[in-house]
Protein backbone atom coordinates (compact mmCIF):
# COMPACT_ATOMS: atom_id res chain seq x y z
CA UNK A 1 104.18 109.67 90.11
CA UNK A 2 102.31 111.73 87.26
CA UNK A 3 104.31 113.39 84.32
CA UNK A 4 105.48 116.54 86.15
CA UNK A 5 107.66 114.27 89.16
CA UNK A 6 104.57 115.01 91.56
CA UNK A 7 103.56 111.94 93.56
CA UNK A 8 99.80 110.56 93.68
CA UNK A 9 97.97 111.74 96.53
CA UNK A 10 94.76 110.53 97.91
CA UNK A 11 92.25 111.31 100.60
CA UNK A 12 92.35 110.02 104.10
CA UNK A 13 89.07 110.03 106.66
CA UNK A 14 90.22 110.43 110.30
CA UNK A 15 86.79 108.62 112.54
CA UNK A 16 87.92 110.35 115.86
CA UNK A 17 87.68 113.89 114.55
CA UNK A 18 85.91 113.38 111.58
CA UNK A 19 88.23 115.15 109.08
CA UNK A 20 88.87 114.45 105.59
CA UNK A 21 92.97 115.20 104.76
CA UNK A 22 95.03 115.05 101.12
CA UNK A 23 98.66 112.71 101.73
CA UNK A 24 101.61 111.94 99.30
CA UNK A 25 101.75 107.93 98.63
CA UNK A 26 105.00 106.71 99.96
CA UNK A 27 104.50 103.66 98.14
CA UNK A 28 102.60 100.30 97.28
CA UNK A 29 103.05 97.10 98.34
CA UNK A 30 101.79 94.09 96.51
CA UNK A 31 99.63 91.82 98.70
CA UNK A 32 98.20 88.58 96.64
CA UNK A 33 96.41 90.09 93.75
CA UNK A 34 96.43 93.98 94.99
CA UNK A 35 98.13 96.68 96.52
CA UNK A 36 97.68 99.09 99.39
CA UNK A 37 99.26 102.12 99.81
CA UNK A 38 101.40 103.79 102.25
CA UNK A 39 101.84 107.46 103.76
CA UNK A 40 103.50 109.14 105.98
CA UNK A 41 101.34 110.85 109.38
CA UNK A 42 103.54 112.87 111.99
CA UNK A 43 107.03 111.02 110.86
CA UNK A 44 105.61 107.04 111.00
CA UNK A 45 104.58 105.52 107.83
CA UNK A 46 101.35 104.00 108.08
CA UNK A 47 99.41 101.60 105.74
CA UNK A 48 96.03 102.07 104.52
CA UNK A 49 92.71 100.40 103.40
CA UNK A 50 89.93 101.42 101.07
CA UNK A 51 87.05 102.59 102.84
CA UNK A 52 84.53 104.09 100.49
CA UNK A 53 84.28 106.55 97.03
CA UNK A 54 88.13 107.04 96.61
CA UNK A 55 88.52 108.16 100.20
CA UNK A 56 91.02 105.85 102.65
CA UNK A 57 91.46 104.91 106.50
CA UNK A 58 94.27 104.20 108.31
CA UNK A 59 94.70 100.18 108.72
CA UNK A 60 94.27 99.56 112.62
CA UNK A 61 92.27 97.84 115.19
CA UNK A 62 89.67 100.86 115.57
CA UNK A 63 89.47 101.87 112.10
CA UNK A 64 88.97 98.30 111.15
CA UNK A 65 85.67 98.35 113.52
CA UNK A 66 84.65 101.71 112.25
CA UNK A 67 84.82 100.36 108.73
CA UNK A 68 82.95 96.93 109.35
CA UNK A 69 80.36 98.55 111.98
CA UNK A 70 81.68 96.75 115.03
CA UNK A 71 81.49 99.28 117.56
């Protein structure tokens, strides 16, 4: 959260309609020696992964492929 209460938000890429959209972080969650964060989409909290220049994907089977090329 910054100063004013407000919490962090960050940028999420949707592949299937290929639509950039602003989210609330949940929360982190320490994995090893980092972190990934987690919003809520349409009442389900989902995790997500780093993708490129500050902008995130949703962590699952078809974004992971979209990410690493493997179409």
């Amino acid at each position: 959260m910054d100063a004013r209460g407000n919490r962090e938000k960050v940028r999420v890429f949707f592949p299937e309609t290929g639509t950039i959209k602003s989210y609330s972080i949940r929360y982190f969650e320490a994995i090893g020696n980092f972190a990934v964060a987690y919003i809520r989409i349409k009442g389900k909290t989902v995790q997500l992964m780093d993708w490129r220049d500050g902008v995130f994907l949703v962590n699952n089977e078809a974004n992971r492929k979209f990410k690493y090329g493997k179409h």
